[in-house]
N, C-alpha and C. Protein backbone atom coordinates (compact mmCIF):
# COMPACT_ATOMS: atom_id res chain seq x y z
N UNK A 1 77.51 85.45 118.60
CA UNK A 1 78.10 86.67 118.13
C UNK A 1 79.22 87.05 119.09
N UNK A 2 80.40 87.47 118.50
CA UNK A 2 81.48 87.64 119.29
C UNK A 2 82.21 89.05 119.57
N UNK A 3 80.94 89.12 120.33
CA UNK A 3 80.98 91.07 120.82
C UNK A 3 80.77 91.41 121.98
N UNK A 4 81.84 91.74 122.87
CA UNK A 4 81.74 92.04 123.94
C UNK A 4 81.66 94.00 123.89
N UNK A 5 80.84 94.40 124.85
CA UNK A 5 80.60 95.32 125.31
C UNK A 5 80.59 95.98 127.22
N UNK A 6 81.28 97.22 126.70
CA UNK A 6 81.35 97.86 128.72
C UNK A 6 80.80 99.12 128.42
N UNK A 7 79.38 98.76 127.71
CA UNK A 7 78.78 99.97 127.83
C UNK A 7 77.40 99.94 128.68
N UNK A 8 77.30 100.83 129.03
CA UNK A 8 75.66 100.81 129.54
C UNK A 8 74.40 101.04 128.99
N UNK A 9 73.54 100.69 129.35
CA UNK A 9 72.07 100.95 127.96
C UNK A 9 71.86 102.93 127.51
N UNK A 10 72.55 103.54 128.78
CA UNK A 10 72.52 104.86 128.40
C UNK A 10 73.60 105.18 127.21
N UNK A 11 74.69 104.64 127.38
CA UNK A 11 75.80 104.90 126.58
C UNK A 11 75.59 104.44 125.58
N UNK A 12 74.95 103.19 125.33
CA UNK A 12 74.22 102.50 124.18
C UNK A 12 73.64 103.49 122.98
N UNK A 13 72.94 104.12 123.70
CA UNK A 13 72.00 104.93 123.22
C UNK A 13 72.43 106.49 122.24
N UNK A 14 73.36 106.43 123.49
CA UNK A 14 74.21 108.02 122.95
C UNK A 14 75.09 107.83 122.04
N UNK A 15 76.15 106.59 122.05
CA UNK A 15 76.68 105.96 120.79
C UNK A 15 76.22 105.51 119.67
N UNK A 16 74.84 104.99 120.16
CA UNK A 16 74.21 104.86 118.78
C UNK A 16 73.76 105.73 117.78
N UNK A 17 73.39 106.94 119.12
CA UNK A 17 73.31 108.53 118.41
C UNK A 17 74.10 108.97 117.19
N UNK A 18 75.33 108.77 118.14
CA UNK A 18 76.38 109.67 117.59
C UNK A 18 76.51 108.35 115.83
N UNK A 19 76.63 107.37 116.22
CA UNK A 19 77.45 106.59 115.49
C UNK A 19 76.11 106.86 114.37
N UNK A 20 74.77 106.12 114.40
CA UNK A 20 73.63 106.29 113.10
C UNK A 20 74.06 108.18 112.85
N UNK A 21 73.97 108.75 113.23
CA UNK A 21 74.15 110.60 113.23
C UNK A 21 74.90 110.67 112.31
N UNK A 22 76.52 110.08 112.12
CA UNK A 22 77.49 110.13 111.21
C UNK A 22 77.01 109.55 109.94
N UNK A 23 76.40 108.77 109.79
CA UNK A 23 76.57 107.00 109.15
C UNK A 23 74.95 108.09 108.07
N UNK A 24 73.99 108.83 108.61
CA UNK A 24 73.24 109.43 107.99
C UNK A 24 73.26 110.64 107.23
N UNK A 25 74.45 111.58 107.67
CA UNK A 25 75.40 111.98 106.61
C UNK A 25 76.06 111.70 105.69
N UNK A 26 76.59 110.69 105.67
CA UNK A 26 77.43 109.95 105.02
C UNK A 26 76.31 109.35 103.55
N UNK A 27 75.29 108.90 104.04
CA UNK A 27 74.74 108.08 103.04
C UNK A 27 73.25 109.47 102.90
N UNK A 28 73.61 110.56 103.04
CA UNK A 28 72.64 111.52 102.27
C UNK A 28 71.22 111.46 103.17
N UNK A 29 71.00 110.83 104.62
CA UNK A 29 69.69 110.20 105.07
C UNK A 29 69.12 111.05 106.30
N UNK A 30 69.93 112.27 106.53
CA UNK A 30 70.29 113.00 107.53
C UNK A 30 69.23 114.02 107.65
N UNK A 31 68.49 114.09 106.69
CA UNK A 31 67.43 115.06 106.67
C UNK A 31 66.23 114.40 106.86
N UNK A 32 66.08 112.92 106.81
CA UNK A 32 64.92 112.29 106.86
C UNK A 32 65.03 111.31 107.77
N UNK A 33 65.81 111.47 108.58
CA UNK A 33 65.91 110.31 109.65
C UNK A 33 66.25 111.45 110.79
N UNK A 34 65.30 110.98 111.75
CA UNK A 34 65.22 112.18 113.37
C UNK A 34 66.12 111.06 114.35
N UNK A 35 66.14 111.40 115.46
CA UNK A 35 67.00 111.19 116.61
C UNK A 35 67.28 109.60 116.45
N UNK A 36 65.82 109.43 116.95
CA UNK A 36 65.21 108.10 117.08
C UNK A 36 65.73 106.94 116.01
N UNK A 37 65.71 107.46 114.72
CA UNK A 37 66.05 106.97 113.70
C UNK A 37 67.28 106.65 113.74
N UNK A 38 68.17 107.65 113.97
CA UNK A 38 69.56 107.60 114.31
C UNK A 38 70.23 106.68 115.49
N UNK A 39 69.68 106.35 116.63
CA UNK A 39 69.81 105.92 118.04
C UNK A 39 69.87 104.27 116.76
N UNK A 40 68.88 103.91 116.82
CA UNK A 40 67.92 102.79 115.90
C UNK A 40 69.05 102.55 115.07
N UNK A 41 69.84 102.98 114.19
CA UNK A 41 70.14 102.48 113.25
C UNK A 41 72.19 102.49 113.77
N UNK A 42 72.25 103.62 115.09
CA UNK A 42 73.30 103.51 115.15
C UNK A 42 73.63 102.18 116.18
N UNK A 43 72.65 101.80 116.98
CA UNK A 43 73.07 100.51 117.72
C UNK A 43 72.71 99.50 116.76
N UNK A 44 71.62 98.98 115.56
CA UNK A 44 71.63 97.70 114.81
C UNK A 44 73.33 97.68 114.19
N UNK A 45 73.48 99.18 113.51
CA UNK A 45 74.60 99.37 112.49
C UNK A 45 76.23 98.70 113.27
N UNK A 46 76.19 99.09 114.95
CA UNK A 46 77.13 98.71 115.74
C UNK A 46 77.16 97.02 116.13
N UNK A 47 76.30 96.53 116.12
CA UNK A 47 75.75 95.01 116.00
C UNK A 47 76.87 94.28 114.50
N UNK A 48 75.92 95.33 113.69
CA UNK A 48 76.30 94.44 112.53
C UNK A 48 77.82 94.39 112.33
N UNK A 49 78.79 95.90 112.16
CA UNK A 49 79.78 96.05 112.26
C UNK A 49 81.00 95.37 112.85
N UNK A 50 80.20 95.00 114.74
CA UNK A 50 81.32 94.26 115.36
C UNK A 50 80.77 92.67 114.85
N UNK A 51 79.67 92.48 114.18
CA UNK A 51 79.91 91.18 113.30
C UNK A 51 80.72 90.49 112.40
N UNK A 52 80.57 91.70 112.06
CA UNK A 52 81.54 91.77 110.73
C UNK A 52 83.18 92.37 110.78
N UNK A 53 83.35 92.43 111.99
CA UNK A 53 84.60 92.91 112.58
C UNK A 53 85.00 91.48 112.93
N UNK A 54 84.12 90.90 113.77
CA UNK A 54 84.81 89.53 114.22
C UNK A 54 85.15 88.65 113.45
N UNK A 55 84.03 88.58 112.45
CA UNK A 55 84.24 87.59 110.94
C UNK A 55 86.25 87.60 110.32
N UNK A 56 85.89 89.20 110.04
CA UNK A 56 87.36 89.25 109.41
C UNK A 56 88.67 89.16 109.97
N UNK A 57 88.44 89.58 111.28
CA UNK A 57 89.94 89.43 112.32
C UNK A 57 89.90 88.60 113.00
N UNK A 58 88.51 87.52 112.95
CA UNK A 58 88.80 86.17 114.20
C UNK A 58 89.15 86.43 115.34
N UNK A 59 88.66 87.89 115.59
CA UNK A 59 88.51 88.17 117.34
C UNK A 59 87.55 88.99 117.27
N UNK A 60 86.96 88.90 118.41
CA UNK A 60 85.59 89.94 118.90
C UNK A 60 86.38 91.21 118.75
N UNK A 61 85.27 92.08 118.97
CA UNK A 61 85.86 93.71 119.12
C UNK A 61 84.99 93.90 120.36
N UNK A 62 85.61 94.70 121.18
CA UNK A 62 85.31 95.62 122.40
C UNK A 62 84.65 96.96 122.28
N UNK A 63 83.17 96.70 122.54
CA UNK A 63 82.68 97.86 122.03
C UNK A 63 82.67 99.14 123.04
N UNK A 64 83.01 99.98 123.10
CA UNK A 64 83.28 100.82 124.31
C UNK A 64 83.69 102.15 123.48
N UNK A 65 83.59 103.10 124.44
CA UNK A 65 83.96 104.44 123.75
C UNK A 65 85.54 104.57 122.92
N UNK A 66 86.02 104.05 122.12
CA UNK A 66 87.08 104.33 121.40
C UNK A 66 86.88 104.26 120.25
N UNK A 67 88.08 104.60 119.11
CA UNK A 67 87.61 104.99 117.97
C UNK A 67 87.63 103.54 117.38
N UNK A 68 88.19 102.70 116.93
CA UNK A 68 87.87 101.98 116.67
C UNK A 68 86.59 101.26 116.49
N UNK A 69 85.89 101.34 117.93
CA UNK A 69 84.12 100.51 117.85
C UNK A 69 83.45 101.90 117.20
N UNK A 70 83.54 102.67 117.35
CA UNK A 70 82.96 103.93 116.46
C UNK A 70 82.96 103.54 115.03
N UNK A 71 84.50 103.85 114.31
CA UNK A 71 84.59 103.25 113.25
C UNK A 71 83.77 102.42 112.37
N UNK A 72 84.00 101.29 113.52
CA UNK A 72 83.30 100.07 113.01
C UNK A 72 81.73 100.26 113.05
N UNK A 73 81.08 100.86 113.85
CA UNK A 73 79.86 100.79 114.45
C UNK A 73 79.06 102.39 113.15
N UNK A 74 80.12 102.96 112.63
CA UNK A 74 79.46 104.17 111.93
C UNK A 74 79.68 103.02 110.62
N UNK A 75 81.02 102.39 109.77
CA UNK A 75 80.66 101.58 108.75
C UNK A 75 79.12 100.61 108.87
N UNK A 76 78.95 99.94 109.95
CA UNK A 76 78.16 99.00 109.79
C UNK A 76 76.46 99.79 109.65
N UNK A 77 76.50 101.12 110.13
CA UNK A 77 75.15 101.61 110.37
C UNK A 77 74.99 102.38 108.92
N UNK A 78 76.47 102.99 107.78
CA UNK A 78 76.51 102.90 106.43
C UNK A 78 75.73 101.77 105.65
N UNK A 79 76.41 100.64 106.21
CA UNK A 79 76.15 99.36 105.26
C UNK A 79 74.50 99.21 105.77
N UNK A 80 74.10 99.38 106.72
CA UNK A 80 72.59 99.01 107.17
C UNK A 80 71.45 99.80 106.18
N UNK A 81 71.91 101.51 105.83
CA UNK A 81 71.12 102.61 105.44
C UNK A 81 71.36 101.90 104.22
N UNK A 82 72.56 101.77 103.87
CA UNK A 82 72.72 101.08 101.78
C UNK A 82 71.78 100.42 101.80
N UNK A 83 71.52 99.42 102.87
CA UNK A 83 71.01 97.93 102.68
C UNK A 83 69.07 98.42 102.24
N UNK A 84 68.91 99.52 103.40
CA UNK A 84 67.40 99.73 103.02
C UNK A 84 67.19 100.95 102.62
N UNK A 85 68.50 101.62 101.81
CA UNK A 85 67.75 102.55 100.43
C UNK A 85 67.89 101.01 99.15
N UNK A 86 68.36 100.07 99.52
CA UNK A 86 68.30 99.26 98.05
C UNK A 86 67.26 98.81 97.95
N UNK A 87 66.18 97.70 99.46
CA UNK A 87 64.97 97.56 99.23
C UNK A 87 64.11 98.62 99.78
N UNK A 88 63.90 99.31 99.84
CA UNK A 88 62.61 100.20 99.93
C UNK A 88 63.10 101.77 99.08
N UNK A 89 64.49 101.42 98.71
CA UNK A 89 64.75 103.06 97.98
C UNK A 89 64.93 104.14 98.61
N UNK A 90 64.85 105.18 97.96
CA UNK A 90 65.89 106.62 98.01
C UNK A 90 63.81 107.07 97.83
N UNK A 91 63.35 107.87 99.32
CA UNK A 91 62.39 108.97 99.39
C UNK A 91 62.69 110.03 99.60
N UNK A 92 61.51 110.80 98.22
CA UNK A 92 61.95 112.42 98.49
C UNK A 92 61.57 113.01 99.60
């Protein structure tokens, strides 16, 4: 995987915050997903993103506080929540 990162496991954490936090608004999930949930889905979602960042531009992305790895890291934690309201669905 071609993802470099200059973050630290704290910053990890708080980005993942922030980034699943957005990404659970976005896809309506914001009321049923707590911190934890958010942390969780905003670092897999940042994984997947700069995956899928590298795929299409044939260069890694630099994950670090700018908007860009945000960007990318709030789409990919979108595409993660789509992925499991499709198999396990939309709970009231």
């Amino acid at each position: 995987m071609d993802i470099i990162s200059n973050l630290s496991w704290i910053s990890w954490i708080i980005f993942g915050a922030l980034a699943g936090w957005v990404a659970s608004i976005i896809t309506g999930r914001n009321s049923r997903q707590g911190c934890i949930g958010n942390i969780i889905v905003g670092i897999i979602g940042a994984f997947l993103g700069g995956w899928g960042y590298s795929l299409f531009t044939g260069h890694p992305l630099v994950v670090g506080w700018n908007w860009t790895a945000f960007i990318v890291a709030v789409l990919g934690a979108v595409v993660l929540l789509a992925l499991l309201n499709l198999v396990f669905g939309r709970r009231a």
